[in-house]
C-alpha atoms as a PDB file:
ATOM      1  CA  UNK A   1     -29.670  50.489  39.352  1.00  0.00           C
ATOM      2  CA  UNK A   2     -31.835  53.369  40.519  1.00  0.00           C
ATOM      3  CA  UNK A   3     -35.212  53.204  38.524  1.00  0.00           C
ATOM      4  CA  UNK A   4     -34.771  56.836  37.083  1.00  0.00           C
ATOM      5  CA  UNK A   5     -31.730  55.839  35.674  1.00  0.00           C
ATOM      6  CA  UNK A   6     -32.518  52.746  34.088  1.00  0.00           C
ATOM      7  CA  UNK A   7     -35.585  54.056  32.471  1.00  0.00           C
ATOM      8  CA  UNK A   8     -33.094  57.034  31.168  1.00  0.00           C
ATOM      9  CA  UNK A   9     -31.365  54.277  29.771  1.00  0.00           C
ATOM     10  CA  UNK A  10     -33.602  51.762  28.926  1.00  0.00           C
ATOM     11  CA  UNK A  11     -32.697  47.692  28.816  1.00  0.00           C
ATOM     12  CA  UNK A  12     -29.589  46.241  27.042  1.00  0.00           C
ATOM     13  CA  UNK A  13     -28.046  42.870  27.897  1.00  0.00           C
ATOM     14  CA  UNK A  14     -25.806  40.295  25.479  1.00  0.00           C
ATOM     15  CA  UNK A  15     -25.443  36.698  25.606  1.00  0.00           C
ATOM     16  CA  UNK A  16     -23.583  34.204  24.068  1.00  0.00           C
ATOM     17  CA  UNK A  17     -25.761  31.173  22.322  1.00  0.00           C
ATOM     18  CA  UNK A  18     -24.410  28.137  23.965  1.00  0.00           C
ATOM     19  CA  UNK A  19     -23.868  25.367  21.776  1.00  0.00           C
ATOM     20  CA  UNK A  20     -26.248  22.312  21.618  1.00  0.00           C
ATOM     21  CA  UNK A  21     -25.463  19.582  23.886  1.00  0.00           C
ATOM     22  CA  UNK A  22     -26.576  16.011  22.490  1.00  0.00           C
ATOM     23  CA  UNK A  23     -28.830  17.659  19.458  1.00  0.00           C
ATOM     24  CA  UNK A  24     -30.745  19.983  22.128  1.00  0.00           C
ATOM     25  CA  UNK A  25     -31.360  23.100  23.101  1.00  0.00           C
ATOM     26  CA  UNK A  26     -29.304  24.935  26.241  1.00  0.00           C
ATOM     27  CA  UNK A  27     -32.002  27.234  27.984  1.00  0.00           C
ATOM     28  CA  UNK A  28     -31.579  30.843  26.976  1.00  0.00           C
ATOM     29  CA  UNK A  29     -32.091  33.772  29.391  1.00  0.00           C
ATOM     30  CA  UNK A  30     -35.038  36.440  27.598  1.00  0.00           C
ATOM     31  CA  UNK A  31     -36.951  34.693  26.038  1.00  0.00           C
ATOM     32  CA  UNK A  32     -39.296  36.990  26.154  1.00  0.00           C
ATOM     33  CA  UNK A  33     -40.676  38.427  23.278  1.00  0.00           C
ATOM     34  CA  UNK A  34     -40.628  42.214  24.116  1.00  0.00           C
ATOM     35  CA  UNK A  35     -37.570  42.824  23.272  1.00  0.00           C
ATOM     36  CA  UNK A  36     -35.478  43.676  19.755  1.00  0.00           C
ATOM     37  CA  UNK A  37     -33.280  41.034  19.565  1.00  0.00           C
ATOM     38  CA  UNK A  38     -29.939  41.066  16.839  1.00  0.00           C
ATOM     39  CA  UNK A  39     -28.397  37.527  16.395  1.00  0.00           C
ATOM     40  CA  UNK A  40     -25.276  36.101  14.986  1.00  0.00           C
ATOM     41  CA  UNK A  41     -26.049  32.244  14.582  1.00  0.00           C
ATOM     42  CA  UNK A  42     -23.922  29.628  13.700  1.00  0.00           C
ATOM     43  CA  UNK A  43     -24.960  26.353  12.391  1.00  0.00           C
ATOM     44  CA  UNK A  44     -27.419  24.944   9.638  1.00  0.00           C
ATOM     45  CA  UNK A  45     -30.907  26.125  10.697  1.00  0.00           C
ATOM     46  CA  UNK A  46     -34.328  26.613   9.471  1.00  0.00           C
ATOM     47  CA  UNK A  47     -35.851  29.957  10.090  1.00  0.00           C
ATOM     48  CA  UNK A  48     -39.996  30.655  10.110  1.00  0.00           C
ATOM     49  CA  UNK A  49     -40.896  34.238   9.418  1.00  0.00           C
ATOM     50  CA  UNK A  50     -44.270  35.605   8.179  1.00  0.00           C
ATOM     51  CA  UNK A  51     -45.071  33.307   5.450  1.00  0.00           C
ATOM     52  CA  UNK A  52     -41.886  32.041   5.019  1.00  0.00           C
ATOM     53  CA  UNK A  53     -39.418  29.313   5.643  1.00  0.00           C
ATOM     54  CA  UNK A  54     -35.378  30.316   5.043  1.00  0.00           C
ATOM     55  CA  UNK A  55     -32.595  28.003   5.132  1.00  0.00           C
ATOM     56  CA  UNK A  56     -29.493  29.020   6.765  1.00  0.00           C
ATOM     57  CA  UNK A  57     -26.869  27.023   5.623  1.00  0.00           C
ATOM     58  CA  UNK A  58     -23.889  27.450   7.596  1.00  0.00           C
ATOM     59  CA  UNK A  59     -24.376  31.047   9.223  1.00  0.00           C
ATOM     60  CA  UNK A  60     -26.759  34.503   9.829  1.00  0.00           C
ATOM     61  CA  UNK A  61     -27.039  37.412  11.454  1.00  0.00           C
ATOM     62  CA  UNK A  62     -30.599  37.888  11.845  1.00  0.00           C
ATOM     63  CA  UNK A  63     -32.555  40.539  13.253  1.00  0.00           C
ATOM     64  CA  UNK A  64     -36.653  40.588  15.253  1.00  0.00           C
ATOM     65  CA  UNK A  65     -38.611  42.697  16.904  1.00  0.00           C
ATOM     66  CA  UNK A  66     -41.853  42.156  19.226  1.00  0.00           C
ATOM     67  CA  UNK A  67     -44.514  42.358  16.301  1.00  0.00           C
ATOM     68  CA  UNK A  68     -42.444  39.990  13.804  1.00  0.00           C
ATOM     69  CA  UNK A  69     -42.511  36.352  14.732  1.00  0.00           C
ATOM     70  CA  UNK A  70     -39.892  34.247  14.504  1.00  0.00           C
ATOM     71  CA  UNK A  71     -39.110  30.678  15.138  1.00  0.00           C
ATOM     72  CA  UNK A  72     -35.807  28.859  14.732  1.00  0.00           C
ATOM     73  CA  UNK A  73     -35.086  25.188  13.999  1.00  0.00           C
ATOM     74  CA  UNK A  74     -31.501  23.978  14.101  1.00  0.00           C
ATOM     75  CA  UNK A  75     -30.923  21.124  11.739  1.00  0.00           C
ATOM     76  CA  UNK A  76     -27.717  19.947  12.958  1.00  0.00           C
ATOM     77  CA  UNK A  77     -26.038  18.826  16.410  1.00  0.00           C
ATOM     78  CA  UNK A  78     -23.620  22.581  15.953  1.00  0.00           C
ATOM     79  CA  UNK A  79     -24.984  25.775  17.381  1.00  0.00           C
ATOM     80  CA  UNK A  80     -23.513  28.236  18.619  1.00  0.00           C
ATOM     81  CA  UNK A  81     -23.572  32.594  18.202  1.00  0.00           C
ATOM     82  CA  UNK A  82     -24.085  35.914  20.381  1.00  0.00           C
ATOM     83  CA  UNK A  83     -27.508  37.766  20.828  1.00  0.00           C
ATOM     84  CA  UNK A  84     -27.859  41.132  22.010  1.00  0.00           C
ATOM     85  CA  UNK A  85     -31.620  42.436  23.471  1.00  0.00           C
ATOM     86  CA  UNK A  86     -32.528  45.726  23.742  1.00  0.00           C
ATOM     87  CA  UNK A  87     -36.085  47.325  23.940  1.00  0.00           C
ATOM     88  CA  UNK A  88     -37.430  51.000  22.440  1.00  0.00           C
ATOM     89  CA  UNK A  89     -36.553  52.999  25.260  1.00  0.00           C
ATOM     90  CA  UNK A  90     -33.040  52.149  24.375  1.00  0.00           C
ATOM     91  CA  UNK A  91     -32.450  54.229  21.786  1.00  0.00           C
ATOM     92  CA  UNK A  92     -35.007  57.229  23.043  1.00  0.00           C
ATOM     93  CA  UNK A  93     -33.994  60.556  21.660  1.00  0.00           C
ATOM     94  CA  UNK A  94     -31.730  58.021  19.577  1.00  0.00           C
ATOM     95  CA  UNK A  95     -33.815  57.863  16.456  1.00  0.00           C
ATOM     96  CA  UNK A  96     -36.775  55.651  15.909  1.00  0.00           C
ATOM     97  CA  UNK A  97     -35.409  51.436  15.092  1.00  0.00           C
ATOM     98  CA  UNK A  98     -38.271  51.023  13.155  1.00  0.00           C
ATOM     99  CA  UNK A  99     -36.993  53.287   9.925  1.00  0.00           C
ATOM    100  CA  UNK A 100     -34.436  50.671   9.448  1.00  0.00           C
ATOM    101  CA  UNK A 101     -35.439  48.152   6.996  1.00  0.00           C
ATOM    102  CA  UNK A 102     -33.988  45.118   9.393  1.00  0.00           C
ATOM    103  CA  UNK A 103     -36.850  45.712  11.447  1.00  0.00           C
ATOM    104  CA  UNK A 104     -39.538  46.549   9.070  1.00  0.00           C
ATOM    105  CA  UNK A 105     -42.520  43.789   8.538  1.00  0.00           C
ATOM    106  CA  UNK A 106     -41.313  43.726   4.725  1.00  0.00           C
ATOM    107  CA  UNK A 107     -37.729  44.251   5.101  1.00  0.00           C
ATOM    108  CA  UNK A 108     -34.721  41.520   5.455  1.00  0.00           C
ATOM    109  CA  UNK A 109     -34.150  40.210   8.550  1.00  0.00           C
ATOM    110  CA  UNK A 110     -31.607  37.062   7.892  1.00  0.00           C
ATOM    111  CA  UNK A 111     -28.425  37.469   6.030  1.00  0.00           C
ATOM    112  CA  UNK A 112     -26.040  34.649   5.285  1.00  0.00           C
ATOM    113  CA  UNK A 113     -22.756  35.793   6.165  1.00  0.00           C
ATOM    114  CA  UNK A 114     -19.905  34.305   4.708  1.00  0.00           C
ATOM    115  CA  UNK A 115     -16.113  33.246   7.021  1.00  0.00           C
ATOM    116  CA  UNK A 116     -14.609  36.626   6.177  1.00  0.00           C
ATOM    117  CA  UNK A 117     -18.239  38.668   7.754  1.00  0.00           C
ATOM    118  CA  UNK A 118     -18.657  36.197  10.543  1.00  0.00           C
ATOM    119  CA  UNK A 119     -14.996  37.684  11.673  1.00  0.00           C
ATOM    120  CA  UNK A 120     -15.907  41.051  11.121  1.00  0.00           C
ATOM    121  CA  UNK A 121     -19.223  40.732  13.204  1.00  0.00           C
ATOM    122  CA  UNK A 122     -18.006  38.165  15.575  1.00  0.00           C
ATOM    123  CA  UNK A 123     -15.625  40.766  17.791  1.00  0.00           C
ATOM    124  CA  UNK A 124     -18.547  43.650  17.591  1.00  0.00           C
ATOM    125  CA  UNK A 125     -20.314  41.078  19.978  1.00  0.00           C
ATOM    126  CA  UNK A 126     -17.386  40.759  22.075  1.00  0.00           C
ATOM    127  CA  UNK A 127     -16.625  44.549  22.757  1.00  0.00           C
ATOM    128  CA  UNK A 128     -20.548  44.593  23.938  1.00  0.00           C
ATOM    129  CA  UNK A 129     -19.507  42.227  26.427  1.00  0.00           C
ATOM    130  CA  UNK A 130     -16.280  44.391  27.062  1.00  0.00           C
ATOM    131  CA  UNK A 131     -18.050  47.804  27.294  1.00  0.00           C
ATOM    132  CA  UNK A 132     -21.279  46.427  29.287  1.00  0.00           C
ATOM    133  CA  UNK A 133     -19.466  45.271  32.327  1.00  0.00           C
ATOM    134  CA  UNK A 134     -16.844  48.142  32.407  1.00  0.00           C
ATOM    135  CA  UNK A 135     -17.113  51.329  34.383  1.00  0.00           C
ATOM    136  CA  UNK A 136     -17.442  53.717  31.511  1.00  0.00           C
ATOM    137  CA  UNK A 137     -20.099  56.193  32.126  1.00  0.00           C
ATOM    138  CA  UNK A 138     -20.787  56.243  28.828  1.00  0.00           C
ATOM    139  CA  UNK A 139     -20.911  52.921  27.683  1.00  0.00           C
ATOM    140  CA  UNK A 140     -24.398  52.464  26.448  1.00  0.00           C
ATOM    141  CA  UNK A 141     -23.614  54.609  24.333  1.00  0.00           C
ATOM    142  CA  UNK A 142     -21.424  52.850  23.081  1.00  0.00           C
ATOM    143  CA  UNK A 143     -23.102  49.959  23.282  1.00  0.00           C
ATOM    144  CA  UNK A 144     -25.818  51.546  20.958  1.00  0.00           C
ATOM    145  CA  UNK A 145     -23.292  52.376  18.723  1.00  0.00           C
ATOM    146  CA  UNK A 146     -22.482  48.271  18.416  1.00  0.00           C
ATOM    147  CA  UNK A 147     -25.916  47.813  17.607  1.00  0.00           C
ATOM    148  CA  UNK A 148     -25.848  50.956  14.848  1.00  0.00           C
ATOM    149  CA  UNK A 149     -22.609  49.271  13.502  1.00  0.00           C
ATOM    150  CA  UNK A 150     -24.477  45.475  13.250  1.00  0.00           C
ATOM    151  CA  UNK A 151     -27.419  46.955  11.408  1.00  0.00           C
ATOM    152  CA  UNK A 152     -25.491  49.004   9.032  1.00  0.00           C
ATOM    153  CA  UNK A 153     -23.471  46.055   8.436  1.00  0.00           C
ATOM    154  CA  UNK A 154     -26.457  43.687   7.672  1.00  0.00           C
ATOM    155  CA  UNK A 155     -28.070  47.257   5.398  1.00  0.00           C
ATOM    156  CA  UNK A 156     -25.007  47.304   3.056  1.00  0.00           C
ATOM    157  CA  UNK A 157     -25.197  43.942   1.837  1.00  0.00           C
ATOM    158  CA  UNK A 158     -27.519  42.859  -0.960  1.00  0.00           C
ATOM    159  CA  UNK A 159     -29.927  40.529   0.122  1.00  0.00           C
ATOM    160  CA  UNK A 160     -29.216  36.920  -0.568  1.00  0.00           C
ATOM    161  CA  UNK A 161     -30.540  34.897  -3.730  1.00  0.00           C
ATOM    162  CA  UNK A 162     -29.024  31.487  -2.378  1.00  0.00           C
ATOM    163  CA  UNK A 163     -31.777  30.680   0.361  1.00  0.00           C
ATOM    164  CA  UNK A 164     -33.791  28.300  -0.013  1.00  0.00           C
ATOM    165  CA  UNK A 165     -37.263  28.895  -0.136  1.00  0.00           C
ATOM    166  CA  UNK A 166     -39.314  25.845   1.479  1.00  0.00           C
ATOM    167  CA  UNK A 167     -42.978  25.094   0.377  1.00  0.00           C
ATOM    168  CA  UNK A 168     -45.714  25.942   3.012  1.00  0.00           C
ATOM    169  CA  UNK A 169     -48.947  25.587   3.937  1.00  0.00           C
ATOM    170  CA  UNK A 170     -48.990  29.721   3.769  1.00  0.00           C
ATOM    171  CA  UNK A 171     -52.494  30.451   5.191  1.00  0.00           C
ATOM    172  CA  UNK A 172     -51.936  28.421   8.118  1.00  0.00           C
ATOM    173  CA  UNK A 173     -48.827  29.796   8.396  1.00  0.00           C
ATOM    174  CA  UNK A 174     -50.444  33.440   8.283  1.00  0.00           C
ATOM    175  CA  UNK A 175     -53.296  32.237  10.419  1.00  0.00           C
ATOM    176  CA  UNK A 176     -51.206  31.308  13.323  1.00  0.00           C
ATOM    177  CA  UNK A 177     -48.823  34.175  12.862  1.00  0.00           C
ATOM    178  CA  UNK A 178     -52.399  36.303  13.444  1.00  0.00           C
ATOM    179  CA  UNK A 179     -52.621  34.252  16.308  1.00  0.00           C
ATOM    180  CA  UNK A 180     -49.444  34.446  18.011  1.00  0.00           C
ATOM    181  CA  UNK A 181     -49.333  38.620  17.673  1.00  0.00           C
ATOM    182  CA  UNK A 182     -52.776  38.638  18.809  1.00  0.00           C
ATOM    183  CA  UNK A 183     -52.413  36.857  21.836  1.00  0.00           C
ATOM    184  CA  UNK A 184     -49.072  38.771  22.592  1.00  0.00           C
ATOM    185  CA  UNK A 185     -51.228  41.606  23.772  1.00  0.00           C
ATOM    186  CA  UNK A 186     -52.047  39.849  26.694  1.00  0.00           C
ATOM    187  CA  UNK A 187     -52.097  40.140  29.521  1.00  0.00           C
ATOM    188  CA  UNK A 188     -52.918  43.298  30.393  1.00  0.00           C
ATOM    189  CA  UNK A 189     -50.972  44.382  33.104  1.00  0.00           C
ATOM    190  CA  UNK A 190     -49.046  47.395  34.553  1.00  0.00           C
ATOM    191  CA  UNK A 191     -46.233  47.019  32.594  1.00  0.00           C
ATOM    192  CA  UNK A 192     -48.166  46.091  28.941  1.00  0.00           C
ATOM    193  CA  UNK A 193     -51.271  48.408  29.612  1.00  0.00           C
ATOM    194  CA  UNK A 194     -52.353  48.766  26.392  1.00  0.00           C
ATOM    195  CA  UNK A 195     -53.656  46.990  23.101  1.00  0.00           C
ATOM    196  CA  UNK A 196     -52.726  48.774  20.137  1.00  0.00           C
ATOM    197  CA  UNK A 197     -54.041  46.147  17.074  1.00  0.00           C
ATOM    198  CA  UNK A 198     -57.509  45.259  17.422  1.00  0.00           C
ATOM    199  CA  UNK A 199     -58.370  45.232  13.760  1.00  0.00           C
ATOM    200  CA  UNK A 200     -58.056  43.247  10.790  1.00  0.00           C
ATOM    201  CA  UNK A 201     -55.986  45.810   9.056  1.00  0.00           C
ATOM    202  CA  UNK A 202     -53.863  46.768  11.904  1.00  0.00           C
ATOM    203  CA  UNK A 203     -52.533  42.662  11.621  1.00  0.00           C
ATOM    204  CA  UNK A 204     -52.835  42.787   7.944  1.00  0.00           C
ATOM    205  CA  UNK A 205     -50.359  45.966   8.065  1.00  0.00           C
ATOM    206  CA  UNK A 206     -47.820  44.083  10.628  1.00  0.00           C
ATOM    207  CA  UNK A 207     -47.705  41.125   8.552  1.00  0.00           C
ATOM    208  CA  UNK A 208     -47.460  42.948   5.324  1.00  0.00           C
ATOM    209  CA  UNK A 209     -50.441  40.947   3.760  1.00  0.00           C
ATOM    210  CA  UNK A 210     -53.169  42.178   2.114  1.00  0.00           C
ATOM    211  CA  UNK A 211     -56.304  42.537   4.671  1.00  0.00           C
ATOM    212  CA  UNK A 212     -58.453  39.860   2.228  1.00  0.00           C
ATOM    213  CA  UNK A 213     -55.368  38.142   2.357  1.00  0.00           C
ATOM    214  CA  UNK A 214     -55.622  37.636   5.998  1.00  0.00           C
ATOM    215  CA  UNK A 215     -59.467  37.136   6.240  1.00  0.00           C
ATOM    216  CA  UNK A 216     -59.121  34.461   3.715  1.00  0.00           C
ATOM    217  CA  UNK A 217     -56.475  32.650   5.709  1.00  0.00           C
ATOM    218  CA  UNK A 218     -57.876  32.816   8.820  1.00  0.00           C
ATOM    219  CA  UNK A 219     -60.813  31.806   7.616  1.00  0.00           C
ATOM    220  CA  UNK A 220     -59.824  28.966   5.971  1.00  0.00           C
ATOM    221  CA  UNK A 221     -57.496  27.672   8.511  1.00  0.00           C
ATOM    222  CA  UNK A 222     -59.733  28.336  11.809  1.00  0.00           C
ATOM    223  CA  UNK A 223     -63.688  28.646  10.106  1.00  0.00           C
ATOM    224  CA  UNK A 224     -63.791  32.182  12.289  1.00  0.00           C
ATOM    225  CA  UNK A 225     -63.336  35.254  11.145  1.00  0.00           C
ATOM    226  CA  UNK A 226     -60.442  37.579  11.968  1.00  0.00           C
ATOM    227  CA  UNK A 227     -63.085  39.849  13.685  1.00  0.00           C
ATOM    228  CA  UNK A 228     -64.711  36.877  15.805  1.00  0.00           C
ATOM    229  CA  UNK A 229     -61.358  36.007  17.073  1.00  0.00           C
ATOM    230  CA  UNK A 230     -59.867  39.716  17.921  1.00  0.00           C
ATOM    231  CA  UNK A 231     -63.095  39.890  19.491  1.00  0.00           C
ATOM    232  CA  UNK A 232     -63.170  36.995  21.182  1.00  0.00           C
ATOM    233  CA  UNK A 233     -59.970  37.577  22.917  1.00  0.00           C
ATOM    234  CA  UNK A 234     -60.379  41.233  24.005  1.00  0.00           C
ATOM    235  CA  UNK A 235     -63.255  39.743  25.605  1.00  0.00           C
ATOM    236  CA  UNK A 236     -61.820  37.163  27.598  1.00  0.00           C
ATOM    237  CA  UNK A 237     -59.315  40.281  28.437  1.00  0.00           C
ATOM    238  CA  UNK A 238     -62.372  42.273  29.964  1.00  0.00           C
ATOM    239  CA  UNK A 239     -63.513  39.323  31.987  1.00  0.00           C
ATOM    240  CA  UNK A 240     -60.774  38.753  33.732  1.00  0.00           C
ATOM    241  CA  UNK A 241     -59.944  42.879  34.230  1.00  0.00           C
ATOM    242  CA  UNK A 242     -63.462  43.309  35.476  1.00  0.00           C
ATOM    243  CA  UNK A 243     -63.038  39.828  38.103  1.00  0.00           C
ATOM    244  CA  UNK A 244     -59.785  40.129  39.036  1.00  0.00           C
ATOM    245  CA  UNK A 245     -58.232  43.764  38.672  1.00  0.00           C
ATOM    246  CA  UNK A 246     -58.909  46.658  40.605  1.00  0.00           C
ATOM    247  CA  UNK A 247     -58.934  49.012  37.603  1.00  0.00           C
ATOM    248  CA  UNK A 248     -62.045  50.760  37.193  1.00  0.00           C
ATOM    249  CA  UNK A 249     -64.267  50.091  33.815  1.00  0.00           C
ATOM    250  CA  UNK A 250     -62.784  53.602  32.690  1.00  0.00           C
ATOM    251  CA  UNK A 251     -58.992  52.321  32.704  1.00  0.00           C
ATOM    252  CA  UNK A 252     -60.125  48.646  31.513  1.00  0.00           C
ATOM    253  CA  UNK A 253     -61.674  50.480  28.259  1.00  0.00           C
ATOM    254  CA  UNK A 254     -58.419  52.439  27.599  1.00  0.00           C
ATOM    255  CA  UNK A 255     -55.973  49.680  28.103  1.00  0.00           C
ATOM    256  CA  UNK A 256     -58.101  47.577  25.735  1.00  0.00           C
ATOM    257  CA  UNK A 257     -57.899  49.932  23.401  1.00  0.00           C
ATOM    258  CA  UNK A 258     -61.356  51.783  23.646  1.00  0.00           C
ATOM    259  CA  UNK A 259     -60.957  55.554  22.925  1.00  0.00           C
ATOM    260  CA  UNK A 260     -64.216  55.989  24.981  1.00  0.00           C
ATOM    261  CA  UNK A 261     -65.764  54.140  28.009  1.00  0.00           C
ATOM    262  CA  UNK A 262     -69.533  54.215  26.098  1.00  0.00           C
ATOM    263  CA  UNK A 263     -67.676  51.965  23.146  1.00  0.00           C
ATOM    264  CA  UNK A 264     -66.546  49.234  25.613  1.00  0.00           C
ATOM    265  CA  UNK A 265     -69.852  49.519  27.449  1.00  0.00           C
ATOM    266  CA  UNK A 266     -71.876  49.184  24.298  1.00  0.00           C
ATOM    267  CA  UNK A 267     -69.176  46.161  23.161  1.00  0.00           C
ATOM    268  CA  UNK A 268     -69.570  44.353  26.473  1.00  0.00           C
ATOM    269  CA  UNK A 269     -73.286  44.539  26.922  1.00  0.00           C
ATOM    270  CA  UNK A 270     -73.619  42.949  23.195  1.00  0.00           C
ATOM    271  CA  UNK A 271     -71.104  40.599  23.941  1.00  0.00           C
ATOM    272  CA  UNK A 272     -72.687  39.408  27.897  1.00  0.00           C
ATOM    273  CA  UNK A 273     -76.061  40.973  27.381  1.00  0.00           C
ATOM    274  CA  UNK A 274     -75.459  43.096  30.489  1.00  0.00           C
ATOM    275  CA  UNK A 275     -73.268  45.926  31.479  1.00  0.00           C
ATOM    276  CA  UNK A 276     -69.248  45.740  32.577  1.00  0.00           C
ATOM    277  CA  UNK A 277     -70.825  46.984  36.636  1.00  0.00           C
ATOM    278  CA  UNK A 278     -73.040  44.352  36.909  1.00  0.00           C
ATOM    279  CA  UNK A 279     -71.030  41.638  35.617  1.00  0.00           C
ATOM    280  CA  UNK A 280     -68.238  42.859  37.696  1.00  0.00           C
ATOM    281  CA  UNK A 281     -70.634  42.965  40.901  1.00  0.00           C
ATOM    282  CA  UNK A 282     -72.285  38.992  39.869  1.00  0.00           C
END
């Protein structure tokens, strides 16, 4: 596909979740974290999200993005499901995913479906296969459309009372969640150019904790601060720019998120005791 056209179009795929085979795992394309990613799983499972743990008992459709973690454990030997992918640029000039609640830090994302919803989702999944490998030239629109049509689906129910809420260690839960979004900002390359959370409350605000809440588990769990660690790492980042990029100090400021070169300058220099040139030229 020419490269005007796909970015017109952004990145869509959809896969079907192969079941386990003896208790484990089948590899699954993307598993990249980039992407928005809407899942129809069957099976018992255990599902890690911010500072919780949900039990899905027989079946979900569940719904990420890249800033909300999320880790799956299947509890039985049966698995099996669709997942589409799709990133931003997918729905550009389509609206903005983000206003939807399924995909909001403090909305739902997992909803228990029922037999009778499992057969109304189940053949949305299989007209995205249909539609993606047919000639129609206007099939992703379509294919957003699919994607509109899960989300409204999952919108209109009420959210479930029957999961089970497992105890959890939650600010080591929260901690590592802090973690795992920080260090998903790296590495900075051509294609991820840019950090966009390098404070406290830019994590607190993705997590949808409290910014004490945060420092406090952090804290507790690691014995840093939030700021030692987001500064840590952003250092580490401008090492290895200034070693082994060929971006001047100028674009290494702006893709770690300095709105002026002088503020990385001044950040480095109290960091390394000398300046970004000379530690680039040592």
């Amino acid at each position: 596909m020419p490269g005007n056209i796909h970015n017109e179009i952004g990145h869509f795929n959809v896969f079907r979740l192969e079941p386990l085979v003896d208790g484990k795992n089948q590899p699954i394309p993307y598993k990249r974290r980039d992407f928005y990613k809407v899942m129809l799983v069957c099976g018992n499972s255990q599902v890690y999200y911010a500072d919780k743990v949900v039990v899905v008992k027989k079946q979900a459709l569940s719904f990420s993005n890249p800033w909300i973690p999320y880790k799956w454990e299947h509890l039985d030997n049966y698995r099996e499901g669709y997942y589409c992918i799709f990133n931003q640029h997918f729905f550009h000039q389509y609206g903005n995913l983000n206003q939807y609640s399924v995909f909001q830090p403090n909305g739902e994302h997992i909803f228990e479906l029922n037999d009778e919803q499992v057969q109304k989702v189940r053949p949305i999944y299989e007209r995205m296969f249909e539609e993606i490998n047919s000639e129609y030239i206007h099939k992703y629109d379509v294919l957003r459309n699919l994607v509109l049509e899960l989300l409204h689906i999952a919108m209109k129910m009420q959210p479930s009372a029957s999961f089970d809420q497992q105890p959890i260690n939650a600010s080591q839960r929260i901690a590592t969640l802090f973690m795992e979004l920080l260090e998903r900002q790296f590495p900075i390359e051509e294609n991820h150019s840019k950090v966009t959370h390098r404070s406290a409350s830019d994590f607190a605000e993705q997590l949808n904790v409290h910014v004490n809440h945060l420092n406090r588990a952090v804290k507790e769990t690691t014995d840093k601060t939030t700021t030692q660690l987001i500064t840590e790492r952003i250092l580490q980042e401008a090492k290895i720019l200034l070693k082994h990029s060929k971006w001047n100090v100028s674009e290494i400021a702006y893709a770690l998120g300095f709105t002026e070169v002088t503020h990385f300058n001044n950040f480095f220099k109290k960091q390394m005791g000398t300046s970004p040139g000379k530690f680039r030229n040592t």
